[in-house]
PDB file of N, CA and C in Angstrom:
ATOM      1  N   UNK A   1      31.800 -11.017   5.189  1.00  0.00           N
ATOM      2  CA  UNK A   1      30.751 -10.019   5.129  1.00  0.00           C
ATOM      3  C   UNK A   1      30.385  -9.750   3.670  1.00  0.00           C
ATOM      4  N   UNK A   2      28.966  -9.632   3.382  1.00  0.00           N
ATOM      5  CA  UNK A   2      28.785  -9.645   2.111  1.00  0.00           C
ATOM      6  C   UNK A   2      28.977  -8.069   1.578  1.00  0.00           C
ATOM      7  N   UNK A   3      29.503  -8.095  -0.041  1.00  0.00           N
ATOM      8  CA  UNK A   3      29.612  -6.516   0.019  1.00  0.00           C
ATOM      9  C   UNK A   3      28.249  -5.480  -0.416  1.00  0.00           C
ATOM     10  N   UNK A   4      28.015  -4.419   0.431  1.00  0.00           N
ATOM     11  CA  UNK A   4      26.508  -4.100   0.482  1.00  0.00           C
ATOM     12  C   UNK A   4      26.339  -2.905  -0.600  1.00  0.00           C
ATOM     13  N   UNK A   5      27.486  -2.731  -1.334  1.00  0.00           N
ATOM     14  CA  UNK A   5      27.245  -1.999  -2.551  1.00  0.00           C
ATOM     15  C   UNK A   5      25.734  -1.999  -3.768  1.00  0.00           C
ATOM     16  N   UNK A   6      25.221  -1.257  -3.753  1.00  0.00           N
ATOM     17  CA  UNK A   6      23.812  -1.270  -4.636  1.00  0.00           C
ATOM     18  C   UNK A   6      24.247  -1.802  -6.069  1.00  0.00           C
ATOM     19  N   UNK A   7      23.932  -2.288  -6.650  1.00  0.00           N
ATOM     20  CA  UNK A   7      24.117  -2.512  -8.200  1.00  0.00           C
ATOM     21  C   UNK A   7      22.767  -2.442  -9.362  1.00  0.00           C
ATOM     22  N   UNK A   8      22.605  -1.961  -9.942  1.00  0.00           N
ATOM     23  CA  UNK A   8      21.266  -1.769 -11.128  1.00  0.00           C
ATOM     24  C   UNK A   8      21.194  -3.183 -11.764  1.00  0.00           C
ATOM     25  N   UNK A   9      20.018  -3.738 -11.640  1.00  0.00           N
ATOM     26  CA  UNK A   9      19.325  -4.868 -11.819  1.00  0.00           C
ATOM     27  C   UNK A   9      18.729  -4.839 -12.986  1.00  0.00           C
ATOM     28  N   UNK A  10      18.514  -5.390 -13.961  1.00  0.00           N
ATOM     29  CA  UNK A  10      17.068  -5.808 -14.560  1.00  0.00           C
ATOM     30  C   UNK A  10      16.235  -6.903 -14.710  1.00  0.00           C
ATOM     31  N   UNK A  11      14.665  -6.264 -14.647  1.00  0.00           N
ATOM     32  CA  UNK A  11      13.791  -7.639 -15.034  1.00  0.00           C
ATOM     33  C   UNK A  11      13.299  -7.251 -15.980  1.00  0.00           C
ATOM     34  N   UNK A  12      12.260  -7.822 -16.420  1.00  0.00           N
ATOM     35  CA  UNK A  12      11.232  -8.069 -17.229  1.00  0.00           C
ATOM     36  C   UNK A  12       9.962  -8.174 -17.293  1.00  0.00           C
ATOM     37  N   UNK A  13       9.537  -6.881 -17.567  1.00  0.00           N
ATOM     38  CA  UNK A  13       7.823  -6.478 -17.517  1.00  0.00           C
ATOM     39  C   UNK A  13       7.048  -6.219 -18.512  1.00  0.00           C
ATOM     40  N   UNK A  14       6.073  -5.980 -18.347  1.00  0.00           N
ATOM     41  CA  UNK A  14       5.172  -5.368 -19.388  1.00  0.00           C
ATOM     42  C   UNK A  14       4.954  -3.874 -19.073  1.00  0.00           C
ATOM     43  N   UNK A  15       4.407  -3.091 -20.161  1.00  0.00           N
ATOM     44  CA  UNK A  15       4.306  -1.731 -19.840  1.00  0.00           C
ATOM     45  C   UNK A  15       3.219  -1.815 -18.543  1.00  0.00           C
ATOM     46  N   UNK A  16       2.248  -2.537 -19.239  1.00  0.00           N
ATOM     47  CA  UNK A  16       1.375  -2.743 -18.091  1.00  0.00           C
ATOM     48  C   UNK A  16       1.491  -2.788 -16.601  1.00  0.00           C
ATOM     49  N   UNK A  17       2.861  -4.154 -16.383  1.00  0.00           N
ATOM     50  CA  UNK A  17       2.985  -4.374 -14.893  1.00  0.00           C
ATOM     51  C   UNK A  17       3.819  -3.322 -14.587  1.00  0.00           C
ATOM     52  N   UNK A  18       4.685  -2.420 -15.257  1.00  0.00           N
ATOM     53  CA  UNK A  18       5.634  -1.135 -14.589  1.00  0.00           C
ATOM     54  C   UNK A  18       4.757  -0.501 -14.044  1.00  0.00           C
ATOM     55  N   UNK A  19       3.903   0.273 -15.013  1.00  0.00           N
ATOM     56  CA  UNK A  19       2.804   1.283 -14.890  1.00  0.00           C
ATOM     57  C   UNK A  19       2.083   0.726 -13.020  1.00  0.00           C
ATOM     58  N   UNK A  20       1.594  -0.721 -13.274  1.00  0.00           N
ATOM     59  CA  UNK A  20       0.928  -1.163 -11.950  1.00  0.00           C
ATOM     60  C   UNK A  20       2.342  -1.142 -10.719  1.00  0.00           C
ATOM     61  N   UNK A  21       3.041  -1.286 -10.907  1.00  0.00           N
ATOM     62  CA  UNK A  21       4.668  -1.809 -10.255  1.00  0.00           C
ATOM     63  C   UNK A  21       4.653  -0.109  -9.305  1.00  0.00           C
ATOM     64  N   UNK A  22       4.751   1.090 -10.442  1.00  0.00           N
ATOM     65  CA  UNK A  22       5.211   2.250 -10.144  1.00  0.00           C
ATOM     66  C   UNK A  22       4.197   2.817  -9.286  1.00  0.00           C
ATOM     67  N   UNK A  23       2.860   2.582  -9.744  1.00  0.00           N
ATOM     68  CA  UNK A  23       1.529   3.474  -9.044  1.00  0.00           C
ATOM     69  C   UNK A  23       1.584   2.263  -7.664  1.00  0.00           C
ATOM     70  N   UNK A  24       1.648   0.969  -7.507  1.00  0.00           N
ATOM     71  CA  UNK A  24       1.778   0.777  -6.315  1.00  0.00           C
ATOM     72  C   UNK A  24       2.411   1.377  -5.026  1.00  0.00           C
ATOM     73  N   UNK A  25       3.687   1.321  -5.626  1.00  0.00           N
ATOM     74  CA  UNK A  25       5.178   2.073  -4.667  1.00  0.00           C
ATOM     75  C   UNK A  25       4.686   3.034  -4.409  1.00  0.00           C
ATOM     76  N   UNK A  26       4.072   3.550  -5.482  1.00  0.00           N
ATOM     77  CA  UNK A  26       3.504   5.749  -5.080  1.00  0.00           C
ATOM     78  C   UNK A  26       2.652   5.304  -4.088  1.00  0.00           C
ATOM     79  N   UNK A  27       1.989   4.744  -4.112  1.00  0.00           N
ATOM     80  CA  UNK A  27       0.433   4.545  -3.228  1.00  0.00           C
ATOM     81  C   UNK A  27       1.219   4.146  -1.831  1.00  0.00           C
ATOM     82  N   UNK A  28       2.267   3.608  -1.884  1.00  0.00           N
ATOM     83  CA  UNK A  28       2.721   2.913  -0.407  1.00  0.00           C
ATOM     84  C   UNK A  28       3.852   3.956  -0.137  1.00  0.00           C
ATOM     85  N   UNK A  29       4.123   5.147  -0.357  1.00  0.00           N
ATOM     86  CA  UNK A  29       4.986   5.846  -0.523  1.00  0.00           C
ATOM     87  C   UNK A  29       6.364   5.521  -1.112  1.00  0.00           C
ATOM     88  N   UNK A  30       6.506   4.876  -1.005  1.00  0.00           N
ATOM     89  CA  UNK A  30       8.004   3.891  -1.864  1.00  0.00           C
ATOM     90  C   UNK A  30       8.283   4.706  -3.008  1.00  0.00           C
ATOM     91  N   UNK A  31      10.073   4.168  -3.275  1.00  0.00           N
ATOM     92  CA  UNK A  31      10.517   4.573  -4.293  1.00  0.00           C
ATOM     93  C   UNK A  31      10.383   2.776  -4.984  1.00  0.00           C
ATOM     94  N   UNK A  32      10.127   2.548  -6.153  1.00  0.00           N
ATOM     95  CA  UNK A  32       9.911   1.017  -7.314  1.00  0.00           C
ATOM     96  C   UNK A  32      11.126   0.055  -6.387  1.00  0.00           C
ATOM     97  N   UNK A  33      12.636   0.822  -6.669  1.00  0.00           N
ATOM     98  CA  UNK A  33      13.143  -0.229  -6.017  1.00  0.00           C
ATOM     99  C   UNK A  33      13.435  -0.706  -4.553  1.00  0.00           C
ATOM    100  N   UNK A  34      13.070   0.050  -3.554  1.00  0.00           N
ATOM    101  CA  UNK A  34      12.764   0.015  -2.246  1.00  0.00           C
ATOM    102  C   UNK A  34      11.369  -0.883  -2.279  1.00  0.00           C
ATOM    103  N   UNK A  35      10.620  -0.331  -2.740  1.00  0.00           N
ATOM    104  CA  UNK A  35       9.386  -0.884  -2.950  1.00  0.00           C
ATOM    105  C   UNK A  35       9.204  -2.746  -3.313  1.00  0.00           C
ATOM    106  N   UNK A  36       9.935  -2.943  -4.162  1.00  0.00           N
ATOM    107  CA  UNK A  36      10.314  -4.050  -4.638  1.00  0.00           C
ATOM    108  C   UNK A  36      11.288  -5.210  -3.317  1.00  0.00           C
ATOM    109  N   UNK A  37      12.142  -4.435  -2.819  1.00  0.00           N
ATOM    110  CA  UNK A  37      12.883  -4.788  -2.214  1.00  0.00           C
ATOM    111  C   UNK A  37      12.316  -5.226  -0.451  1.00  0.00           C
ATOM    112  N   UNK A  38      11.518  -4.308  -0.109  1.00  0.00           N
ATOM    113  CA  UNK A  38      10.391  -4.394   1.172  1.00  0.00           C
ATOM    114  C   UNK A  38       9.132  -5.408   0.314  1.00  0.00           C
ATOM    115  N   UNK A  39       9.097  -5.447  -0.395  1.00  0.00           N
ATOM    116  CA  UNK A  39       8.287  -6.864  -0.533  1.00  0.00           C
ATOM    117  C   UNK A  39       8.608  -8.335  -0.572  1.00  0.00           C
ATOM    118  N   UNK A  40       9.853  -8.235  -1.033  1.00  0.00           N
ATOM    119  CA  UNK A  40      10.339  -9.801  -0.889  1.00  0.00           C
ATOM    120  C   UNK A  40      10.845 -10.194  -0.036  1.00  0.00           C
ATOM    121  N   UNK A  41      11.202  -9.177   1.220  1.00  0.00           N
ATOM    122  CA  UNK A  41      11.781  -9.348   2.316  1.00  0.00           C
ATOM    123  C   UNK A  41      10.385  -9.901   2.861  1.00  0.00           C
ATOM    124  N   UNK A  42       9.185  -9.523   2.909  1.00  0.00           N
ATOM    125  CA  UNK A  42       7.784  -9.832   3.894  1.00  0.00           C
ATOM    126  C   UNK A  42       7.535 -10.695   3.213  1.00  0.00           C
ATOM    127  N   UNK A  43       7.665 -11.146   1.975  1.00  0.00           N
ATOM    128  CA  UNK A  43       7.295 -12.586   1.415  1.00  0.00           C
ATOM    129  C   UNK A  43       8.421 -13.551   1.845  1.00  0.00           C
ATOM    130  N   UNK A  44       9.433 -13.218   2.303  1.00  0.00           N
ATOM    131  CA  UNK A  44      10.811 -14.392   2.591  1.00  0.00           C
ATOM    132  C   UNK A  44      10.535 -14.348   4.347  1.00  0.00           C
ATOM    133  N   UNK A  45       9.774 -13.667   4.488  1.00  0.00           N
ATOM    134  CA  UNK A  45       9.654 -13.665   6.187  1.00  0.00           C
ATOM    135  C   UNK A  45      10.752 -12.857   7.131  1.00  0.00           C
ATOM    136  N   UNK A  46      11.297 -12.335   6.086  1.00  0.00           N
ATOM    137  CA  UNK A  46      13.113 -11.760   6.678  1.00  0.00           C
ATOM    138  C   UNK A  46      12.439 -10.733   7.263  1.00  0.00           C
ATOM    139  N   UNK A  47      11.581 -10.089   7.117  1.00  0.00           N
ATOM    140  CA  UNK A  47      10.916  -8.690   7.678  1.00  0.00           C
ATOM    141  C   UNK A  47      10.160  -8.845   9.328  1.00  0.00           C
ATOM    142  N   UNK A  48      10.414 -10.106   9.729  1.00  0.00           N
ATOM    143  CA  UNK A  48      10.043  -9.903  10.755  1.00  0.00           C
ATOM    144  C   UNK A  48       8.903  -9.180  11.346  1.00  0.00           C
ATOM    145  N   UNK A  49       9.270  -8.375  12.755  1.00  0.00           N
ATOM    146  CA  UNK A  49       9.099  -7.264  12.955  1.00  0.00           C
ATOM    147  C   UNK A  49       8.035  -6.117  12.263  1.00  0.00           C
ATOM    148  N   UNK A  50       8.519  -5.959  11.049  1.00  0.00           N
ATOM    149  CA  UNK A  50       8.039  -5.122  10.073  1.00  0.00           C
ATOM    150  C   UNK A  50       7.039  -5.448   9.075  1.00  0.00           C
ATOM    151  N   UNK A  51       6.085  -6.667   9.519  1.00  0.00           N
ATOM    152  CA  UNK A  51       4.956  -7.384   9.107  1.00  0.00           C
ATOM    153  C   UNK A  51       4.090  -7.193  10.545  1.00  0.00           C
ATOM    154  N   UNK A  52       4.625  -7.296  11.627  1.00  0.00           N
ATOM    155  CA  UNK A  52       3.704  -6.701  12.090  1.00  0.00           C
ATOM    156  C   UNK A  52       3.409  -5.050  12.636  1.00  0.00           C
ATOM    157  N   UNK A  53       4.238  -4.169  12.431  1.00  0.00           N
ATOM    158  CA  UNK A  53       4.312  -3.155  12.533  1.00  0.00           C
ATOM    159  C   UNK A  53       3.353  -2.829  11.042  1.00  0.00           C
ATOM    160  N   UNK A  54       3.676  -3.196   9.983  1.00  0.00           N
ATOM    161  CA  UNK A  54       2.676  -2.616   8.956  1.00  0.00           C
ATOM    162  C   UNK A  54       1.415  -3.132   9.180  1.00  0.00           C
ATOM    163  N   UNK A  55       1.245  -4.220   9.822  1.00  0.00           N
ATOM    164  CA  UNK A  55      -0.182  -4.892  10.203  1.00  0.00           C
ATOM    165  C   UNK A  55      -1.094  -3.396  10.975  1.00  0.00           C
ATOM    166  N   UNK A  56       0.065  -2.921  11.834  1.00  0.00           N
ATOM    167  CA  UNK A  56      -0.729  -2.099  13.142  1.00  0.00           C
ATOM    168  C   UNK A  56      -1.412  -0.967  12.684  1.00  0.00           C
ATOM    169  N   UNK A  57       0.233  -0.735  11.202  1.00  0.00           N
ATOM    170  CA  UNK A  57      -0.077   0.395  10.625  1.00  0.00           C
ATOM    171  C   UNK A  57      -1.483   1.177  10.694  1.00  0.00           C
ATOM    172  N   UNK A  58      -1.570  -0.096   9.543  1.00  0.00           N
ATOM    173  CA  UNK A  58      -2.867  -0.778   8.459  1.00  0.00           C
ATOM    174  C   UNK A  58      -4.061  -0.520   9.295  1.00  0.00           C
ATOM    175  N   UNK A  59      -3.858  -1.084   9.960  1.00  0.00           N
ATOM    176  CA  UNK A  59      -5.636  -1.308  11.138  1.00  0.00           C
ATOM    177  C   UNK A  59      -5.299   0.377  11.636  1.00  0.00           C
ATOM    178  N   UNK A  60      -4.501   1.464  11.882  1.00  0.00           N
ATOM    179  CA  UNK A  60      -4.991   2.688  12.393  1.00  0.00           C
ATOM    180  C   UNK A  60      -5.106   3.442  11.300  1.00  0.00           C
ATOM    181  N   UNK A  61      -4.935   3.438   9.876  1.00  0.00           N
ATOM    182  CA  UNK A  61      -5.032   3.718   8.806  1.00  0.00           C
ATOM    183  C   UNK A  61      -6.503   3.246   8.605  1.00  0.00           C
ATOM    184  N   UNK A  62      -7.209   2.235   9.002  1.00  0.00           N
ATOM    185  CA  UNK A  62      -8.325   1.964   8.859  1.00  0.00           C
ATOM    186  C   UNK A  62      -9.327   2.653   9.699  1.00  0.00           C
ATOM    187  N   UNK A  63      -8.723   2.590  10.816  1.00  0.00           N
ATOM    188  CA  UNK A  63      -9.954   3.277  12.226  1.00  0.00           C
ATOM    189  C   UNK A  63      -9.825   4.577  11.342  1.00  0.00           C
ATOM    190  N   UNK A  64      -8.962   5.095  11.200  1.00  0.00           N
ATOM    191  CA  UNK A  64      -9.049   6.627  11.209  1.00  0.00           C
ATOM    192  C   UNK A  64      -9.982   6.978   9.947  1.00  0.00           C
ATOM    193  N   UNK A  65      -9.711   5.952   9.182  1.00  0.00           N
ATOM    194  CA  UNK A  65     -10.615   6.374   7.817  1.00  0.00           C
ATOM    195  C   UNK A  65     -11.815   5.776   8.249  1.00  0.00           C
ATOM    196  N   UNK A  66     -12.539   4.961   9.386  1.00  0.00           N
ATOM    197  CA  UNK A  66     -13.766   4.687   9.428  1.00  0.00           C
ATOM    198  C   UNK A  66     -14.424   5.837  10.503  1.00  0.00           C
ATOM    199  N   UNK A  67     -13.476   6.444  10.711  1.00  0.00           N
ATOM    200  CA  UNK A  67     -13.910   7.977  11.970  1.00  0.00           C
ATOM    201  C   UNK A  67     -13.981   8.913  10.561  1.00  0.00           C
ATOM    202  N   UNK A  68     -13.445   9.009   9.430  1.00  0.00           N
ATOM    203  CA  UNK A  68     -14.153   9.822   8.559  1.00  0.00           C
ATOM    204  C   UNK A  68     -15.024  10.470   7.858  1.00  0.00           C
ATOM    205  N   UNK A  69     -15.008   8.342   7.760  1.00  0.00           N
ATOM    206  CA  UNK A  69     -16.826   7.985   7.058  1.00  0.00           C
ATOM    207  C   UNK A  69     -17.386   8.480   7.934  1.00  0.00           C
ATOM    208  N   UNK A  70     -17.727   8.301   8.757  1.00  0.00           N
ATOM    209  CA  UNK A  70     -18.838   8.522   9.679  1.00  0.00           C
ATOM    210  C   UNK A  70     -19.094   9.928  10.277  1.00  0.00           C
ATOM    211  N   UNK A  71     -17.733  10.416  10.030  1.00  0.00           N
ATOM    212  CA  UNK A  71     -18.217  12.231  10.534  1.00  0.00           C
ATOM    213  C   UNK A  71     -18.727  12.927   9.375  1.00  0.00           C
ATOM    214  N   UNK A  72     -18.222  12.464   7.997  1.00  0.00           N
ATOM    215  CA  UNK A  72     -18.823  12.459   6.477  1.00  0.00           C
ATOM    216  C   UNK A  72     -20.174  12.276   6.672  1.00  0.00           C
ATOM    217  N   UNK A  73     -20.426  11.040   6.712  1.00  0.00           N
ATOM    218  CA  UNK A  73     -21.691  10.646   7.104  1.00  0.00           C
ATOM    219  C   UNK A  73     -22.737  11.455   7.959  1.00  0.00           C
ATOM    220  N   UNK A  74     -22.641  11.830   8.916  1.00  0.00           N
ATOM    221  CA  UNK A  74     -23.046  12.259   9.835  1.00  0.00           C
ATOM    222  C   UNK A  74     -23.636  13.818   9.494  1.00  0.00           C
ATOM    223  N   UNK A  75     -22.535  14.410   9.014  1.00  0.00           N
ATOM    224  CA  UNK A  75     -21.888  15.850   8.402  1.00  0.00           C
ATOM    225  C   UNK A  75     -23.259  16.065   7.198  1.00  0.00           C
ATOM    226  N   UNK A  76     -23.627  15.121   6.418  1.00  0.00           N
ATOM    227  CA  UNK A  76     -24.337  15.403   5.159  1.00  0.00           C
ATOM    228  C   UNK A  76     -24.433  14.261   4.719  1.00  0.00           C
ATOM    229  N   UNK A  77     -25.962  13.941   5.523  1.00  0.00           N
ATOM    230  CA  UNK A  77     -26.489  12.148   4.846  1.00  0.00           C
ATOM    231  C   UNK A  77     -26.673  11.774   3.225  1.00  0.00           C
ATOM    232  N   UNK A  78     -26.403  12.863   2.417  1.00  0.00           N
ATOM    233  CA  UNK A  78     -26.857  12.953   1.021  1.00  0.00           C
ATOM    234  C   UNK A  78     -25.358  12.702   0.581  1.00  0.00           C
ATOM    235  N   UNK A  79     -24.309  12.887   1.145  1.00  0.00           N
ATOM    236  CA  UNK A  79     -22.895  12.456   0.772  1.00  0.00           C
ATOM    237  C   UNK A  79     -22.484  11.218   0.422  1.00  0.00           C
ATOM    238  N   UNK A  80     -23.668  10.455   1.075  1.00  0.00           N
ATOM    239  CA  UNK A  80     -23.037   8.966   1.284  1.00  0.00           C
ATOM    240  C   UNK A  80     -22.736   8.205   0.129  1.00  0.00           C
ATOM    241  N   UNK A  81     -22.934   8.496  -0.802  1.00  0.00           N
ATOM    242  CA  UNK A  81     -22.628   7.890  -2.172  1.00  0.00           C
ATOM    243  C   UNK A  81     -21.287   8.418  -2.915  1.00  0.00           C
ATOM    244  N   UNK A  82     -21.109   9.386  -2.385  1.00  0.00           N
ATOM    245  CA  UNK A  82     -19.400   9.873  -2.464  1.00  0.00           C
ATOM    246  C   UNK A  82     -18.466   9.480  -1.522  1.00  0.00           C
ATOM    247  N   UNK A  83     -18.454   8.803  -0.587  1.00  0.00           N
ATOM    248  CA  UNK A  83     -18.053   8.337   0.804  1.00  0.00           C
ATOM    249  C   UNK A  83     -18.215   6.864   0.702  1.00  0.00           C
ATOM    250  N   UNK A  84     -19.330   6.565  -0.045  1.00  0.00           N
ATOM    251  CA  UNK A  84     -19.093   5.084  -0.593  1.00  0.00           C
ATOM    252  C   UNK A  84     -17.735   5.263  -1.691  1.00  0.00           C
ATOM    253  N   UNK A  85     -17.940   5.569  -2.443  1.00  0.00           N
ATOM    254  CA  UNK A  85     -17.330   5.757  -3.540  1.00  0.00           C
ATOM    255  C   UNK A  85     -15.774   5.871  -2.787  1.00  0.00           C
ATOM    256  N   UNK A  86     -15.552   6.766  -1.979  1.00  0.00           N
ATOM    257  CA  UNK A  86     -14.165   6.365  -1.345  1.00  0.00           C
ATOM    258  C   UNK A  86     -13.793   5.201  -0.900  1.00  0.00           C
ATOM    259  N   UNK A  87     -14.893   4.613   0.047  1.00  0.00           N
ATOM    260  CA  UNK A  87     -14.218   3.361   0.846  1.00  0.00           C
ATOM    261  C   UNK A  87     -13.996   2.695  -0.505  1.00  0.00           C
ATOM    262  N   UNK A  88     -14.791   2.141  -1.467  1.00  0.00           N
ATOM    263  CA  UNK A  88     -14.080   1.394  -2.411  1.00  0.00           C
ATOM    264  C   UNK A  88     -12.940   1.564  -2.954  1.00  0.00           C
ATOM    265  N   UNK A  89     -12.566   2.764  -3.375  1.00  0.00           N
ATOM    266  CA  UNK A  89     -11.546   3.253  -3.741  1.00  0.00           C
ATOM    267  C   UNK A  89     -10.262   2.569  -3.042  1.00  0.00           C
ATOM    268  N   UNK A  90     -10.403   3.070  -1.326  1.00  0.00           N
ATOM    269  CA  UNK A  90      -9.185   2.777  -0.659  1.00  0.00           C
ATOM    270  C   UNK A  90      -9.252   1.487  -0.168  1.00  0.00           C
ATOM    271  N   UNK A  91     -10.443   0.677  -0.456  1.00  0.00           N
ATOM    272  CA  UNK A  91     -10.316  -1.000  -0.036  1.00  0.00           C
ATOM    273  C   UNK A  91      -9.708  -1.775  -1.600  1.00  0.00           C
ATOM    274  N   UNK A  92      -9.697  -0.882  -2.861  1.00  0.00           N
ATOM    275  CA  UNK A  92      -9.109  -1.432  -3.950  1.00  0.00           C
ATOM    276  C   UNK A  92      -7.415  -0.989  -3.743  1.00  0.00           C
ATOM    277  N   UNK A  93      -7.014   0.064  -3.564  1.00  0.00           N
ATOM    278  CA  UNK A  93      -6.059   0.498  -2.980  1.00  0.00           C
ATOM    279  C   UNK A  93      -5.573  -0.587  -2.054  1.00  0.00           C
ATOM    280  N   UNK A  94      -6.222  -0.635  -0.569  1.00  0.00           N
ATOM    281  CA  UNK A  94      -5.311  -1.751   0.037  1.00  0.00           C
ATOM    282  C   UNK A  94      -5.133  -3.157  -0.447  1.00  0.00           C
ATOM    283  N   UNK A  95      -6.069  -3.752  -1.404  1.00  0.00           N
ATOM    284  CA  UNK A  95      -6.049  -4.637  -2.300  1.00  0.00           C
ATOM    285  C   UNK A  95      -4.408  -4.955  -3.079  1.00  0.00           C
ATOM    286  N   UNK A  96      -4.379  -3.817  -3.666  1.00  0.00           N
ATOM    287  CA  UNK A  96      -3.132  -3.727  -4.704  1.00  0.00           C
ATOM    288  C   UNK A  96      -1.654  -3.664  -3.631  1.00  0.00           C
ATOM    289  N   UNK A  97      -1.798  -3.038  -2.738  1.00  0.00           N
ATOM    290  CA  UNK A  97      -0.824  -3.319  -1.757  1.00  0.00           C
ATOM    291  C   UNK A  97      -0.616  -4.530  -0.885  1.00  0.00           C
ATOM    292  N   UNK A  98      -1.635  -5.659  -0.847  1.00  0.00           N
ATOM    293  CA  UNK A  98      -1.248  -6.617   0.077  1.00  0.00           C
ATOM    294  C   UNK A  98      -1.276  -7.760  -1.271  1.00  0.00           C
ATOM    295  N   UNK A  99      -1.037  -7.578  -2.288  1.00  0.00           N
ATOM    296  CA  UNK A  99      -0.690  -8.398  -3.322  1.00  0.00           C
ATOM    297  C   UNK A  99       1.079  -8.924  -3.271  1.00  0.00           C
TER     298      UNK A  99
END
């Protein structure tokens, strides 16, 4: 049995990629090294399960934000350029997360 004790790691970044590294994890709720750690598991395929459960997530995270737009929308047709301005936002957002 392998021993499952945590141990402190290091790599090697740029201020740059931490800064991008840290605001990702925040954005996906994650703590950096959980964060880190649930990604290489869905890139090694070990995640199973939990590639498609975030798939399902994802798509009701989407409906619900396209029932937004549209009550936004609906709510105050003069909005729509602030409501644009979101969807980009959170389609750059899911961008940085399926990297």
């Amino acid at each position: 049995m392998k021993d499952a004790t945590r141990k402190q790691r290091t790599v090697m970044m740029t201020d740059a990629e931490w800064q991008d590294l840290k605001e990702t994890a925040a954005a996906a709720g994650m703590r950096v090294s959980a964060f880190i750690i649930h990604r290489l598991a869905v890139a090694s395929g070990t995640a199973g399960d939990a590639r498609i459960g975030d798939t399902l997530a994802r798509m009701e995270r989407s409906l619900a934000c396209l029932e937004e737009i549209e009550r936004l929308r609906l709510a105050d047709p003069d909005a729509w350029k602030a409501v644009s301005e979101m969807v980009d936002a959170r389609l750059a957002l899911m961008r940085r997360l399926d990297r």
